[in-house]
Each structure stands twice: as structure tokens, then as C-alpha cells.
C-alpha atoms as a PDB file:
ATOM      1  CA  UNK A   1     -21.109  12.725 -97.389  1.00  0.00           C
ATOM      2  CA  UNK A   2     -17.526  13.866 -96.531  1.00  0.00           C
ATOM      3  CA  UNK A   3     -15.820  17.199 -98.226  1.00  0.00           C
ATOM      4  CA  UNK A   4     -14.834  16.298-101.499  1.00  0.00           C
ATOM      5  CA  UNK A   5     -16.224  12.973-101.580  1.00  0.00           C
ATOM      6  CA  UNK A   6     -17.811  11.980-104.640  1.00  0.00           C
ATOM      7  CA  UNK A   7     -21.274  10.676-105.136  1.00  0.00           C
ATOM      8  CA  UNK A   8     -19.415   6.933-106.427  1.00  0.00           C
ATOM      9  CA  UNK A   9     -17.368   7.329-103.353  1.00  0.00           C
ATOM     10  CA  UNK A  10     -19.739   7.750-100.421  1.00  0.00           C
ATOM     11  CA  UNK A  11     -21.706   5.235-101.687  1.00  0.00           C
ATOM     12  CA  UNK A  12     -19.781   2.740-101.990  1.00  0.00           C
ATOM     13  CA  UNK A  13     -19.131   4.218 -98.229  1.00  0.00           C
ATOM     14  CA  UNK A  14     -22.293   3.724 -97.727  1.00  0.00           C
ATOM     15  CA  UNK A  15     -22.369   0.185 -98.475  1.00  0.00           C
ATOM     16  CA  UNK A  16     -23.105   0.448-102.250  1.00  0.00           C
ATOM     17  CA  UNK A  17     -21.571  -1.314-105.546  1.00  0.00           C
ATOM     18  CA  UNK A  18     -21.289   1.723-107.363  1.00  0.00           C
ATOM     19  CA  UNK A  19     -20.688   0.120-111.732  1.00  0.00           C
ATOM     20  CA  UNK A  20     -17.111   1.301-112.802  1.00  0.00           C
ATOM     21  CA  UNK A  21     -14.176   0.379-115.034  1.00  0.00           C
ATOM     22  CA  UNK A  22     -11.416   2.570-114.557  1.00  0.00           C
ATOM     23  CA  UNK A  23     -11.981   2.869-110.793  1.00  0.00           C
ATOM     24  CA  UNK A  24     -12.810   6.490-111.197  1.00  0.00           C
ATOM     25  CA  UNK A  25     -10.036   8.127-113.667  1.00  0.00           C
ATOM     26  CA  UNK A  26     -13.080   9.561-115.906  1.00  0.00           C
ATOM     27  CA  UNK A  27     -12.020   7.566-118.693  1.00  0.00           C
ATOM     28  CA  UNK A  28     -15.150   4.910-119.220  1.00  0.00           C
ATOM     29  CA  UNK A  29     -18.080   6.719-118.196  1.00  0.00           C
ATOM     30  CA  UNK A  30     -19.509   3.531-117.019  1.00  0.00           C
ATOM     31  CA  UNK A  31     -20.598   5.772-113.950  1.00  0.00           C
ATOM     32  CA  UNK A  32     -22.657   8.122-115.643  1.00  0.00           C
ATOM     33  CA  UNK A  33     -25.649   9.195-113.569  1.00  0.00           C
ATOM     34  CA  UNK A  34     -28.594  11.079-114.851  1.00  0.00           C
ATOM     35  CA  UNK A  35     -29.694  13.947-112.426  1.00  0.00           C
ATOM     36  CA  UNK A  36     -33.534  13.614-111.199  1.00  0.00           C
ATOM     37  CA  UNK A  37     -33.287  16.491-109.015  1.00  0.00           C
ATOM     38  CA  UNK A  38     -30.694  19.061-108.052  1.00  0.00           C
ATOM     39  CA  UNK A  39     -29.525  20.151-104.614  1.00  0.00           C
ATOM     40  CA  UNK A  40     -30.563  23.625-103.289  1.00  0.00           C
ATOM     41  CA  UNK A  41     -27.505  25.106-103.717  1.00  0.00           C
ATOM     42  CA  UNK A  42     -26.811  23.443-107.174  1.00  0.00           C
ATOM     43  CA  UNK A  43     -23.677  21.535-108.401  1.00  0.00           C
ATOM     44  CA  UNK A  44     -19.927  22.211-109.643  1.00  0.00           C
ATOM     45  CA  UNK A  45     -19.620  22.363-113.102  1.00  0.00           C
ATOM     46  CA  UNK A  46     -17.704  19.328-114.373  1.00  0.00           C
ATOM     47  CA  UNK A  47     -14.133  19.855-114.566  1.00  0.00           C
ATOM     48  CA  UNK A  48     -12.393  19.411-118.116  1.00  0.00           C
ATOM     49  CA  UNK A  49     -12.272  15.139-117.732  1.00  0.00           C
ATOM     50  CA  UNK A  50     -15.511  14.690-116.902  1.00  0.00           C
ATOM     51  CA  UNK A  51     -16.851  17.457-119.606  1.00  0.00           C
ATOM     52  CA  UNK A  52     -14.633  15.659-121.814  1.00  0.00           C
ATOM     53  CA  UNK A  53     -15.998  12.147-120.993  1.00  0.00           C
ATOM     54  CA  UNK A  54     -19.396  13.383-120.817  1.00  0.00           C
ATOM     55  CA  UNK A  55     -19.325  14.600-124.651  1.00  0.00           C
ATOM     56  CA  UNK A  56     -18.859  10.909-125.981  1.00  0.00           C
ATOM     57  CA  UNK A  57     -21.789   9.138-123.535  1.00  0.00           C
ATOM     58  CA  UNK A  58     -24.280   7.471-126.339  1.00  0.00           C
ATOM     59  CA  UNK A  59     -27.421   7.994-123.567  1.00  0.00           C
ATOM     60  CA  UNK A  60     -26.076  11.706-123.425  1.00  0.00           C
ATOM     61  CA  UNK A  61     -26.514  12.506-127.253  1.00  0.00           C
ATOM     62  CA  UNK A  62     -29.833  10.582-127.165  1.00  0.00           C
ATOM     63  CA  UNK A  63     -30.838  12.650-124.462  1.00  0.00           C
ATOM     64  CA  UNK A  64     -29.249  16.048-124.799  1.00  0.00           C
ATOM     65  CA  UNK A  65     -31.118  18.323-122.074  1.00  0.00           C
ATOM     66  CA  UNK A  66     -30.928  15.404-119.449  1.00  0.00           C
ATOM     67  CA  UNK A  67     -28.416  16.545-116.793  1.00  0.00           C
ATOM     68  CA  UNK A  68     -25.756  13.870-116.751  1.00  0.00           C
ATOM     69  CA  UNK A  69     -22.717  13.611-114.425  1.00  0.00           C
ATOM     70  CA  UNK A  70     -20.171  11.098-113.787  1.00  0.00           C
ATOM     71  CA  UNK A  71     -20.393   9.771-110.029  1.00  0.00           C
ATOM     72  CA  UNK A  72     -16.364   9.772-109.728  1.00  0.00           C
ATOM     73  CA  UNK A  73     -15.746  13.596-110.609  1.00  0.00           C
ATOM     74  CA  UNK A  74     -18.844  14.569-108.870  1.00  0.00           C
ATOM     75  CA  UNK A  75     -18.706  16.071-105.457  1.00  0.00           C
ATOM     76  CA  UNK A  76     -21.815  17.949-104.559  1.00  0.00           C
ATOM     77  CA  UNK A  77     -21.417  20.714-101.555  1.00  0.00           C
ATOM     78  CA  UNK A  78     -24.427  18.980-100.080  1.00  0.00           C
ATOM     79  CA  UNK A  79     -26.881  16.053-101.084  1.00  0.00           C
ATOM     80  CA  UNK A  80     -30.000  17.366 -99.813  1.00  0.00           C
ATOM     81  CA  UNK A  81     -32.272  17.108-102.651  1.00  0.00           C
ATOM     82  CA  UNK A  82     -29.876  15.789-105.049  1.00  0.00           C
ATOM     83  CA  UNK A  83     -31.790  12.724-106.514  1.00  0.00           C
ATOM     84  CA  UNK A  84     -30.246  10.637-109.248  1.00  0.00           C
ATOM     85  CA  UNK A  85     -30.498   7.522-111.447  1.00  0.00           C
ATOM     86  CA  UNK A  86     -27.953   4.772-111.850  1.00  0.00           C
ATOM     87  CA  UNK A  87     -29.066   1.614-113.637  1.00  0.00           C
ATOM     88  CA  UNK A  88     -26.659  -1.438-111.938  1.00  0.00           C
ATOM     89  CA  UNK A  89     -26.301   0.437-107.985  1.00  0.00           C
ATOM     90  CA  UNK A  90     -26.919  -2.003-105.263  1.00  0.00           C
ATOM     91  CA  UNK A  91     -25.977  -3.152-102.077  1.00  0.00           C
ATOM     92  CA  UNK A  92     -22.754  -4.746-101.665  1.00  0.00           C
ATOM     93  CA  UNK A  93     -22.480  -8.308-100.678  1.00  0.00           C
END
């Protein structure tokens, strides 16, 4: 992962279709992730958009204590043990 790359972006780097509809403005939330695990030295607080977008996610008011983040606002310091889960990632054709 690059500095301030963000999860969507290094991988689909990485050879990944990463689902989006507004090509990472925030606005859809169709890139919501759902944080397994958590890197050692934690993550950034979401910014205002992605706090914003967050708030409206259906799965995230189902689920209120699961950690969700949006792939195209998040940019971890470092991925080691960051694990997450993304219904619709897969290789790129």
C-alpha cells in the first residue's frame, strides 16, 4: 500500500474490482467494508464525508457496533492486520 492510498485504491492496484458508484466521492456507500480486524496501530477516524455517508448505510443501523468504513476515504497507516469484508471484491478480468 502506497501513502495515502486507500484500501479501494490499492486494490484495485492490486488487481481487484473493488464495487463502486461514484468512483470514490463518498456519496453511495456502495464501498462500505465491515472491519474483521484492526491494524496494530489502529485507523484514522473517518473524515466528515465518510462519517456522513456512514450514518445512512442500512447494514450499519442493523449492525450498530460493527466497525464499518468506506474503502475510498480509508487510508490505513499500515495494513498489517487489518482484515476486512467486502461482499462483490474479485479479481479483475
Amino acid at each position: 500500500m502506497h501513502d495515502g492510498e486507500t484500501l479501494m485504491a490499492a486494490a484495485e492496484r492490486s488487481g481487484y474490482r473493488w464495487p463502486t458508484v461514484c468512483g470514490g466521492l463518498a456519496e453511495c456507500g456502495t464501498c462500505a467494508v465491515r472491519i474483521v480486524g484492526a491494524a496494530p496501530d489502529g485507523l484514522p477516524p473517518p473524515a466528515a464525508p465518510e462519517a456522513d455517508r456512514l450514518a445512512t448505510l442500512p447494514d450499519r443501523k442493523l449492525h450498530p457496533d460493527a466497525g464499518f468504513r468506506l474503502a475510498c476515504q480509508l487510508r490505513p497507516a499500515a495494513v498489517d492486520g487489518l482484515v476486512v469484508h467486502k461482499k462483490g471484491v474479485r479479481p479483475a478480468r
